[in-house]
C-alpha atoms as a PDB file:
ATOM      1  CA  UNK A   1    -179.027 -12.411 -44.029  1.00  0.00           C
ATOM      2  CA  UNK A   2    -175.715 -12.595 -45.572  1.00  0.00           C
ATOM      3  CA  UNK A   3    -173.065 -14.705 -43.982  1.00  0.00           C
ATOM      4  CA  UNK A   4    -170.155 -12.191 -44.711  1.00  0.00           C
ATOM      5  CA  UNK A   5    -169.902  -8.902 -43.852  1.00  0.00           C
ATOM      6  CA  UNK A   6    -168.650  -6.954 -46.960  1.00  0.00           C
ATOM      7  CA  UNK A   7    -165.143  -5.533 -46.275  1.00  0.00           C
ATOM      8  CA  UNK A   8    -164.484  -1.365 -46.577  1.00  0.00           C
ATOM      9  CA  UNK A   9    -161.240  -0.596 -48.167  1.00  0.00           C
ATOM     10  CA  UNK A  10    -158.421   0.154 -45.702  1.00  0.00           C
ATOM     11  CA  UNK A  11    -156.888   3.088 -45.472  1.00  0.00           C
ATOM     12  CA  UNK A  12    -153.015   3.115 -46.864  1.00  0.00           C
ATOM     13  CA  UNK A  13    -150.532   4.703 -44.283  1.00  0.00           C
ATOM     14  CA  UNK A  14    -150.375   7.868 -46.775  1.00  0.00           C
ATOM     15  CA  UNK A  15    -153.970   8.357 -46.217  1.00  0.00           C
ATOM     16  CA  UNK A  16    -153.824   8.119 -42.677  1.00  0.00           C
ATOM     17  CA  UNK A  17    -153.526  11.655 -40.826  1.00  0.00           C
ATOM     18  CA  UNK A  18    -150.144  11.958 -39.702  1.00  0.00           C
ATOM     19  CA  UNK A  19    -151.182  12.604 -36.007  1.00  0.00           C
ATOM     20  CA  UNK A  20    -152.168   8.954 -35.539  1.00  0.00           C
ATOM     21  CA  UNK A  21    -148.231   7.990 -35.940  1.00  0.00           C
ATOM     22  CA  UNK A  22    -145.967   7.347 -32.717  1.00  0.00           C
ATOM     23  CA  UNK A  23    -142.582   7.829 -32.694  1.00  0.00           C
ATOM     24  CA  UNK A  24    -141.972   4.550 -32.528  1.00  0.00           C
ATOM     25  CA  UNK A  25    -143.920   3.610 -35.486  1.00  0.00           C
ATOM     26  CA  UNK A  26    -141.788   2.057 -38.597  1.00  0.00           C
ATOM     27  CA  UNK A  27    -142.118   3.712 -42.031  1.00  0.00           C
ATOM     28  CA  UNK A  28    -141.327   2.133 -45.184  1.00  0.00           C
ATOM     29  CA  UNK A  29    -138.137   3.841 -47.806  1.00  0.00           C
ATOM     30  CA  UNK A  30    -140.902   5.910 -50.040  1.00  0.00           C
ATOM     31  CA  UNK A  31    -142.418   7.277 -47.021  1.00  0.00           C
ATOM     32  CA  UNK A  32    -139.399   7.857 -45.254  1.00  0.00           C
ATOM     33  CA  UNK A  33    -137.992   9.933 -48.061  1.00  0.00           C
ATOM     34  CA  UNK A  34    -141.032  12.017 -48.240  1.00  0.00           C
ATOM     35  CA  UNK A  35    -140.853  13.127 -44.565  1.00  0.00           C
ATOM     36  CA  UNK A  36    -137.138  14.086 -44.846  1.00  0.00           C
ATOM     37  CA  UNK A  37    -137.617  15.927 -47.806  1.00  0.00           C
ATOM     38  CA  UNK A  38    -135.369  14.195 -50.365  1.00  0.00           C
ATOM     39  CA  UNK A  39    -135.686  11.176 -53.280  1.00  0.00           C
ATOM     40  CA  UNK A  40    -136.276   7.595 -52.437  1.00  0.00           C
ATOM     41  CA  UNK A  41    -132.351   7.000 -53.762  1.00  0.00           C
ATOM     42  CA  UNK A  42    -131.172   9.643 -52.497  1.00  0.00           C
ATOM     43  CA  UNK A  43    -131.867   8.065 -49.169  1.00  0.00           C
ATOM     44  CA  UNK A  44    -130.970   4.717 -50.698  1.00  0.00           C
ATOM     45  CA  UNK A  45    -127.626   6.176 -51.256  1.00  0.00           C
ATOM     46  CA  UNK A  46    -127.246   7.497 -47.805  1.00  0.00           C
ATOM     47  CA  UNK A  47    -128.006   4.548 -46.111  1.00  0.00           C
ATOM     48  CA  UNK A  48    -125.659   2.588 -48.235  1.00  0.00           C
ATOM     49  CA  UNK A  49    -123.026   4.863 -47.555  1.00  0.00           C
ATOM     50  CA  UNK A  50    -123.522   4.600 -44.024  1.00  0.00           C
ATOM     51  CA  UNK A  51    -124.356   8.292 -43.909  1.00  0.00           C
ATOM     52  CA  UNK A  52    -128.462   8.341 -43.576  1.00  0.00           C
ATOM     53  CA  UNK A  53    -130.679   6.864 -40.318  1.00  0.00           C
ATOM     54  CA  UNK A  54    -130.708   3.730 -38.818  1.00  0.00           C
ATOM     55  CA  UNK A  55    -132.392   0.855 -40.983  1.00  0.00           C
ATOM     56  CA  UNK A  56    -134.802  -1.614 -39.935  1.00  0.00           C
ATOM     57  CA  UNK A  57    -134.529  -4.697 -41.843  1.00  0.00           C
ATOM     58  CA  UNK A  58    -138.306  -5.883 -42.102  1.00  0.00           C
ATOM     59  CA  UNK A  59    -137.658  -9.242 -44.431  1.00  0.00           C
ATOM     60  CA  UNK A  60    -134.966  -9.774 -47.260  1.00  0.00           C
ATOM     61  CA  UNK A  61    -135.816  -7.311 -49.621  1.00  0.00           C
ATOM     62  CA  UNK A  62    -137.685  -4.306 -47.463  1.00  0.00           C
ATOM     63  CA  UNK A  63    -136.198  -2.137 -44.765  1.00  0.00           C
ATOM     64  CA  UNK A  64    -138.135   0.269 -42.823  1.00  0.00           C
ATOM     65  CA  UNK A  65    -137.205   3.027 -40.795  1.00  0.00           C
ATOM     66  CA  UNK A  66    -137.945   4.334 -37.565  1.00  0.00           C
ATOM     67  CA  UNK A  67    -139.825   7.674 -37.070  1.00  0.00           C
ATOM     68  CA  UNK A  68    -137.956   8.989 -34.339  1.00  0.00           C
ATOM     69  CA  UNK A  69    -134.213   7.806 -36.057  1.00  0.00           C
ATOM     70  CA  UNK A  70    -135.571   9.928 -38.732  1.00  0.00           C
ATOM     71  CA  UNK A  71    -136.310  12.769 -36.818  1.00  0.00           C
ATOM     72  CA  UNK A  72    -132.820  12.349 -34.941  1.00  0.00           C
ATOM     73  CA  UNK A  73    -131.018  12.022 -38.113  1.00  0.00           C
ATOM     74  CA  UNK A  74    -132.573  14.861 -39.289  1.00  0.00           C
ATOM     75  CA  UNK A  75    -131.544  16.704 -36.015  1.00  0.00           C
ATOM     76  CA  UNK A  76    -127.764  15.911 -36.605  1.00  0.00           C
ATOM     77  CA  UNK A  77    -127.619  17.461 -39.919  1.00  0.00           C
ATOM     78  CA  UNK A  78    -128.883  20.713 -38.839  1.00  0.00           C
ATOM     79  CA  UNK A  79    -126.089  23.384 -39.730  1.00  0.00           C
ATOM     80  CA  UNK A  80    -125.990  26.610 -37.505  1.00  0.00           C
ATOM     81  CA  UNK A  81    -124.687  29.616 -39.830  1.00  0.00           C
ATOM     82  CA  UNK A  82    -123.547  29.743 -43.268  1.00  0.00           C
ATOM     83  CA  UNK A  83    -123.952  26.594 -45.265  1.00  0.00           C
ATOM     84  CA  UNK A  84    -120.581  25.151 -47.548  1.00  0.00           C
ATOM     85  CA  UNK A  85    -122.045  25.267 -50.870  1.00  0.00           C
ATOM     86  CA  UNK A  86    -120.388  23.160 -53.679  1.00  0.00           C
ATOM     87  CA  UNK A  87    -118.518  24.724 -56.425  1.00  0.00           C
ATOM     88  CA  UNK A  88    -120.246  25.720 -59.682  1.00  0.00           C
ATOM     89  CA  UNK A  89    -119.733  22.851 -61.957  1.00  0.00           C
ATOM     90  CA  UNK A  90    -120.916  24.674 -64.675  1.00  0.00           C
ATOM     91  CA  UNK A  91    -118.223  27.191 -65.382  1.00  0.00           C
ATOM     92  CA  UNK A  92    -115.252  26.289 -67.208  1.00  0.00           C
ATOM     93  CA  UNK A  93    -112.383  26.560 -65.862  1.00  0.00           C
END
């Protein structure tokens, strides 16, 4: 009889369903991007501009984010009627 029981690979948070998440759970940048829908430095750029969610520092060099600052964030920026589209930078002028 062995003295170790052989370990089954864990499942990443990607490969877990998202209905086993709380609100409360902490997701990390790449993840966080995902579910809002826009590049990991995009939000990079928004958070360092003081414009995206709430940051969680986790240790020195990772910050997470919680799910339900995401989904409030994501609440604010809703627009009700016609959205300001930039100019056209690609005609001259």
């Amino acid at each position: 009889m062995p003295r170790f029981k052989k370990l089954t690979a864990i499942p990443t948070q990607c490969e877990l369903s998202p209905a086993l998440f709380q609100l409360g759970d902490i997701i990390g940048r790449g993840e966080a991007a995902r579910y809002c829908g826009v590049s990991d430095r995009t939000l990079s750029r928004l958070c360092e501009d003081g414009r995206g969610p709430p940051v969680v520092q986790l240790s020195k060099r990772r910050i997470g984010f919680f799910r339900r600052d995401l989904i409030a964030w994501l609440e604010s920026r809703r627009v009700n009627g016609k959205l300001k589209t930039p100019p056209d930078r690609s005609s001259g002028p």
